[in-house]
C-alpha atoms as a PDB file:
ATOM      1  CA  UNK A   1       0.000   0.000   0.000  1.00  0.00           C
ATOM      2  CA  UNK A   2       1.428   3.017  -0.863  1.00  0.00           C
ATOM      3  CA  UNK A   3       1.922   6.091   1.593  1.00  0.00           C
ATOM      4  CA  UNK A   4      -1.374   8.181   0.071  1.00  0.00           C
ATOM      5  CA  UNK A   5      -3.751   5.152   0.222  1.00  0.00           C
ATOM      6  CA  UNK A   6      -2.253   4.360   3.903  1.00  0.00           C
ATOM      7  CA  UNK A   7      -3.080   7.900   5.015  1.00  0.00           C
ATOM      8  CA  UNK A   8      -6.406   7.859   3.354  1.00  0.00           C
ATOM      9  CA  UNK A   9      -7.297   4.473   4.911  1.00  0.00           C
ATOM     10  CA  UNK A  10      -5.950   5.457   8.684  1.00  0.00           C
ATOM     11  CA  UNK A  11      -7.892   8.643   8.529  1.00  0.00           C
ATOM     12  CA  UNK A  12     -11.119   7.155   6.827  1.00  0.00           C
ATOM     13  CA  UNK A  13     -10.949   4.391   9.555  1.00  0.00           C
ATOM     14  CA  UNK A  14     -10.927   6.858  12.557  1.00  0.00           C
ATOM     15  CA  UNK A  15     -13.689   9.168  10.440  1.00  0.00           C
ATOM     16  CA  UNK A  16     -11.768  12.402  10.399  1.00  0.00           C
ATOM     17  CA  UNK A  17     -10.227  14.703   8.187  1.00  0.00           C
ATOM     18  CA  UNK A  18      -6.342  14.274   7.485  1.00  0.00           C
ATOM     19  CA  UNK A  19      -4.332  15.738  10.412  1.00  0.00           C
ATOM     20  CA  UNK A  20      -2.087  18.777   9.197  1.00  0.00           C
ATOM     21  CA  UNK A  21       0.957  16.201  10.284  1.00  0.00           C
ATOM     22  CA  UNK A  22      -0.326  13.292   7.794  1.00  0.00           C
ATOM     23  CA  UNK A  23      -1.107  15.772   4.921  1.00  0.00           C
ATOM     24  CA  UNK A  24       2.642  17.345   5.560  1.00  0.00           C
ATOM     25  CA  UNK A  25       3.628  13.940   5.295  1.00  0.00           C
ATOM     26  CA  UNK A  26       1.918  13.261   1.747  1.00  0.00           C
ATOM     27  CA  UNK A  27       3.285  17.110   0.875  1.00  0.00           C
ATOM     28  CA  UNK A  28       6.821  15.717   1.101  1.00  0.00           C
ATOM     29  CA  UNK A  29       5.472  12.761  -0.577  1.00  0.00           C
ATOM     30  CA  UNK A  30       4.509  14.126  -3.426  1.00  0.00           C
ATOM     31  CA  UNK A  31       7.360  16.643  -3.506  1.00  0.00           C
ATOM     32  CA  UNK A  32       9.931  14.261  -4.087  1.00  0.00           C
ATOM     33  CA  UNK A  33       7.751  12.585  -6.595  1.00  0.00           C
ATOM     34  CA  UNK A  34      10.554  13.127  -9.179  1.00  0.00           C
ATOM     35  CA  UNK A  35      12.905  12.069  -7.368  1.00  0.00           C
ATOM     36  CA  UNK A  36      11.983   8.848  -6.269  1.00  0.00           C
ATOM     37  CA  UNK A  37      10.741   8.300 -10.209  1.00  0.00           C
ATOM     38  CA  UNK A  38      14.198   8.994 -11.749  1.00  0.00           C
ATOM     39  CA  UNK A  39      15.132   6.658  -8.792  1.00  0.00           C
ATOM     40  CA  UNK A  40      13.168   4.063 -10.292  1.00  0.00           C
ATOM     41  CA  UNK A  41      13.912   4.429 -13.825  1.00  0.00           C
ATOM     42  CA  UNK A  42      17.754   4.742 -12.753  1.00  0.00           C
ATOM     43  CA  UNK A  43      17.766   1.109 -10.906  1.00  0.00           C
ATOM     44  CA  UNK A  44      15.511  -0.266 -13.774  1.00  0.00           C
ATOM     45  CA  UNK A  45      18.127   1.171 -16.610  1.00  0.00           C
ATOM     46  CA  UNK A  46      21.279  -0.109 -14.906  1.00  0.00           C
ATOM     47  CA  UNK A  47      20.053  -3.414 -13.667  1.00  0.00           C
ATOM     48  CA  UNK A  48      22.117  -5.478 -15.545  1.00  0.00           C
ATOM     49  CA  UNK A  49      25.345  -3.592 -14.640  1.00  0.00           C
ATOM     50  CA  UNK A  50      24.191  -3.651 -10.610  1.00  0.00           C
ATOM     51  CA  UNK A  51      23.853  -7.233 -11.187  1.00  0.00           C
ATOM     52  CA  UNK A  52      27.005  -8.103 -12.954  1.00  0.00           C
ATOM     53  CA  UNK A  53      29.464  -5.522 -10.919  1.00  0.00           C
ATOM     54  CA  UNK A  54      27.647  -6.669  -7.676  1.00  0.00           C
ATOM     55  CA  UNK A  55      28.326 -10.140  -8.261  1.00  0.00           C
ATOM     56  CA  UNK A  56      31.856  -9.089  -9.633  1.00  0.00           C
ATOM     57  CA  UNK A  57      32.379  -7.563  -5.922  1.00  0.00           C
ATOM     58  CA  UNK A  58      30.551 -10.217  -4.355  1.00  0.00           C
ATOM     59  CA  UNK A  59      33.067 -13.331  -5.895  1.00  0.00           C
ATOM     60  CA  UNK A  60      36.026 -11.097  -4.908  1.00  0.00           C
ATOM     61  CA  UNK A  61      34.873 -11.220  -1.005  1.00  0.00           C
ATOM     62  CA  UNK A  62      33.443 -15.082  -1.554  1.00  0.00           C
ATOM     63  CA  UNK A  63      34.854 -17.037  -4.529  1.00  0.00           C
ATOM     64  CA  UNK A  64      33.156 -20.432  -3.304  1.00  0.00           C
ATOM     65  CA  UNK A  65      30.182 -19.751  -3.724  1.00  0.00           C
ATOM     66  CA  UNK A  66      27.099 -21.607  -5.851  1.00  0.00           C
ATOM     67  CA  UNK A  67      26.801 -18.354  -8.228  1.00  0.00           C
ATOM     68  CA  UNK A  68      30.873 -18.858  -8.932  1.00  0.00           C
ATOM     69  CA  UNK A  69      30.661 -22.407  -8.968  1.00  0.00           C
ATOM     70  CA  UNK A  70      31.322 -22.233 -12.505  1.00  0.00           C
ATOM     71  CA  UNK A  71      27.368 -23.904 -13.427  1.00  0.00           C
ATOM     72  CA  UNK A  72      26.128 -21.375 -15.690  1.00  0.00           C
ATOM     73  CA  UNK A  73      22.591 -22.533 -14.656  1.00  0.00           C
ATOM     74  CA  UNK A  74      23.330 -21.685 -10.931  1.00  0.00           C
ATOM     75  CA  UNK A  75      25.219 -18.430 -11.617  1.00  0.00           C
ATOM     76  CA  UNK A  76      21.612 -17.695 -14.152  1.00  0.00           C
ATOM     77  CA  UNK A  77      19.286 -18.285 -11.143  1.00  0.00           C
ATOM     78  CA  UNK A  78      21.332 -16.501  -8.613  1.00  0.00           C
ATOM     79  CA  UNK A  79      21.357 -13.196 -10.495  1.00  0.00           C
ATOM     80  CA  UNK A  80      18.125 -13.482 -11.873  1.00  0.00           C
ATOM     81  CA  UNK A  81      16.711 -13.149  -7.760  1.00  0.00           C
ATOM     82  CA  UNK A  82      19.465 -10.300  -7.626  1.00  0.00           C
ATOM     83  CA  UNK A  83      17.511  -8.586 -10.560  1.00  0.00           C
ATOM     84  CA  UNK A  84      14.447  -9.127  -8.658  1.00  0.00           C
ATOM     85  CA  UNK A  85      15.827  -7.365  -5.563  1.00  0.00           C
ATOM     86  CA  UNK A  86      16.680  -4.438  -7.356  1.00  0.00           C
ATOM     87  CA  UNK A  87      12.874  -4.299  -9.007  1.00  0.00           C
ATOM     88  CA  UNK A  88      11.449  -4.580  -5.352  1.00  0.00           C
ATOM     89  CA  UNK A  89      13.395  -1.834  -3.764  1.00  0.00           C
ATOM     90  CA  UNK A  90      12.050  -0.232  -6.890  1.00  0.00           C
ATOM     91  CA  UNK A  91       9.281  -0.917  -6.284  1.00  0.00           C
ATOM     92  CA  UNK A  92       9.984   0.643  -2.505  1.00  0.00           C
ATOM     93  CA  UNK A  93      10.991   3.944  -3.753  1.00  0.00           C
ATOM     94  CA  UNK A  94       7.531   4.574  -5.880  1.00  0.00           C
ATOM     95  CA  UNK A  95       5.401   3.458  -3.000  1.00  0.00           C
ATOM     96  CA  UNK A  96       7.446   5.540  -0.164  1.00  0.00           C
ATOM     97  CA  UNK A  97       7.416   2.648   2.176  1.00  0.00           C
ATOM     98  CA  UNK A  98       8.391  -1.220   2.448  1.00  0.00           C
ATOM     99  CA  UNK A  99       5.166  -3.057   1.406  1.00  0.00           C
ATOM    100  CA  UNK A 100       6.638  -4.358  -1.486  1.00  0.00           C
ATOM    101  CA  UNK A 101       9.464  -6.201   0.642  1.00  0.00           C
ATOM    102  CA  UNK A 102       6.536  -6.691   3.395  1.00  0.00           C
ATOM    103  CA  UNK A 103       4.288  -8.710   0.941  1.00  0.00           C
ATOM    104  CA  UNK A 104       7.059 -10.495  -0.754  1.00  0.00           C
ATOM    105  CA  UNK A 105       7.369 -12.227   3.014  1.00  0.00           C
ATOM    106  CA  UNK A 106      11.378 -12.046   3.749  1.00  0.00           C
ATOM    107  CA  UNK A 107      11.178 -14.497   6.238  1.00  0.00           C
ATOM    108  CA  UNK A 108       9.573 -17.141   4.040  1.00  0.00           C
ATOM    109  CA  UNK A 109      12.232 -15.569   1.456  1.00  0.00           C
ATOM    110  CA  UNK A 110      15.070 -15.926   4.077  1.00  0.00           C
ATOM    111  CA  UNK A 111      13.556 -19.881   5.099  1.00  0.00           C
ATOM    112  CA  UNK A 112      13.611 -20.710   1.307  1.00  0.00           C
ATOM    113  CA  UNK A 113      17.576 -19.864   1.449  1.00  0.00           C
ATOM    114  CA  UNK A 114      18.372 -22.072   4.134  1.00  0.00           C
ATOM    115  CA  UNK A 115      16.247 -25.032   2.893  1.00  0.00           C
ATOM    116  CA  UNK A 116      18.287 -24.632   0.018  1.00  0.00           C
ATOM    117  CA  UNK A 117      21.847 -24.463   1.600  1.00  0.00           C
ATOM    118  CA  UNK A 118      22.339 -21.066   1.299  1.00  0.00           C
ATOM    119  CA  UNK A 119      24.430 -19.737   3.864  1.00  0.00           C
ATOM    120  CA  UNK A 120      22.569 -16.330   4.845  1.00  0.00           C
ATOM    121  CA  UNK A 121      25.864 -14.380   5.190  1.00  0.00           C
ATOM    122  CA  UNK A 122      26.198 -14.554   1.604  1.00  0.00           C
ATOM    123  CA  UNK A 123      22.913 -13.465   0.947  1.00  0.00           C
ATOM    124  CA  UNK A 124      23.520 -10.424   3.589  1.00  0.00           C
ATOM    125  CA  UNK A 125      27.058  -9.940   1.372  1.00  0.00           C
ATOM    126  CA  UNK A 126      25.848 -10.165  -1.696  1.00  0.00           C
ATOM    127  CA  UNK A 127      22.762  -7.368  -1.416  1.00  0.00           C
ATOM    128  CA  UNK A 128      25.563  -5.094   0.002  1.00  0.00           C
ATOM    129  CA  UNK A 129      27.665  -5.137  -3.022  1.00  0.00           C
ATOM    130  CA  UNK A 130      24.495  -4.873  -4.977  1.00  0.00           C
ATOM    131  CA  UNK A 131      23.587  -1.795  -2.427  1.00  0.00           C
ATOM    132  CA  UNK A 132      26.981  -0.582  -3.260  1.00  0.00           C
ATOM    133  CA  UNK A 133      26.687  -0.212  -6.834  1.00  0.00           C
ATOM    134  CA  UNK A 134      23.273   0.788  -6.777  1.00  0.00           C
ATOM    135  CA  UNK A 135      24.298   3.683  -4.972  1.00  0.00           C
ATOM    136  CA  UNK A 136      27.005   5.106  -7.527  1.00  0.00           C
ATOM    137  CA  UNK A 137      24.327   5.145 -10.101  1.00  0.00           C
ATOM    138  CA  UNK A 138      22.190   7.351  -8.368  1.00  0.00           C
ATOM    139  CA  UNK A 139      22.053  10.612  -7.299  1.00  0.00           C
ATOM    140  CA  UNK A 140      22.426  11.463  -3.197  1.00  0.00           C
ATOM    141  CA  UNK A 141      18.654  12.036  -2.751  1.00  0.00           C
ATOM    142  CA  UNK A 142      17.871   9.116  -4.906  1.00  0.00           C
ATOM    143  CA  UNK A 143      19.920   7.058  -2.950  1.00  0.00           C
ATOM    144  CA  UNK A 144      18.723   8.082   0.169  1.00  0.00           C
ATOM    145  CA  UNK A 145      15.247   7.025  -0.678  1.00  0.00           C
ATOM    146  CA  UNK A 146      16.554   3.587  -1.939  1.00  0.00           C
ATOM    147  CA  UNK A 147      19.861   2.923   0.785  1.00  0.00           C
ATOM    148  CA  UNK A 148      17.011   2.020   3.420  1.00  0.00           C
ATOM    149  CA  UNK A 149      15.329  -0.880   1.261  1.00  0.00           C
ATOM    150  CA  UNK A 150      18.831  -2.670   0.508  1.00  0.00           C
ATOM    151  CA  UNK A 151      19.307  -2.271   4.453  1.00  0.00           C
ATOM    152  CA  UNK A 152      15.881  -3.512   5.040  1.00  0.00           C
ATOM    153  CA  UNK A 153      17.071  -6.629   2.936  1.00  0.00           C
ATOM    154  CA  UNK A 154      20.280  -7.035   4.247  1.00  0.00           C
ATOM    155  CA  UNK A 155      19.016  -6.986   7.463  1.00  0.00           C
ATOM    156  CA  UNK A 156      16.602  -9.791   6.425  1.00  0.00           C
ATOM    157  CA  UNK A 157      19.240 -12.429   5.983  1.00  0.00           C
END
């Protein structure tokens, strides 16, 4: 849910008027409307290169790793959730809140990692190198509406 319909729904619920605090809040919403757009477009555009330079960055710190292993099937997979990542913190910026991450369920995301071998400080390392290079292709203001989603996800594994 995004920030406006969140407001809307927590006013409508107690039956009042927005509060001069909640409608400052969708002001600065709507304010940095641009910004978190050419956010967007900027992590959509350079996908590819945050997933190829983060998993550079990532093999450097972890060589052995099921992504490195050299199966070109494995390495696929692996970036291919990386790529999804990036579209959900995306998805974050637009939306002005986590609900994207929320309703993906990073717990169940997190479970499905260890079932699978995993190890969970790779994850963590991995979505910090992505973090990383996500970061030098965006402006400062873009990249503080995005740096709190990659921590949101690192802090998930």
């Amino acid at each position: 849910m995004s920030i406006v319909a969140k407001v809307i729904a927590q006013s409508d619920e107690a039956n009042r008027f927005l509060s001069s605090a909640e409608l400052t809040k969708l002001q600065d919403f709507f304010g940095n409307g641009t910004t978190r757009i050419s956010a967007a477009q900027k992590l959509a555009a350079n996908e590819q290169k945050i997933v190829d330079e983060g998993s550079k960055r990532f093999w450097a710190k972890c060589p052995n790793t099921p992504s490195n292993s050299g199966n070109p099937q494995k390495t696929a997979l692996c970036q291919r959730d990386q790529g999804w990542y990036i579209r959900l913190v995306s998805y974050c910026v637009l939306a002005g809140n986590a609900k994207p991450l929320e309703d993906i369920g990073l717990d169940g995301m997190r479970d499905m990692y260890v079932s699978l071998g995993v190890p969970l400080t790779n994850l963590k390392l991995a979505m910090r190198c992505l973090k990383e290079v996500a970061m030098g292709t965006l402006s400062s203001e873009e990249g503080a509406l995005a740096a709190p989603y990659f921590d949101q996800l690192i802090r998930a594994f």
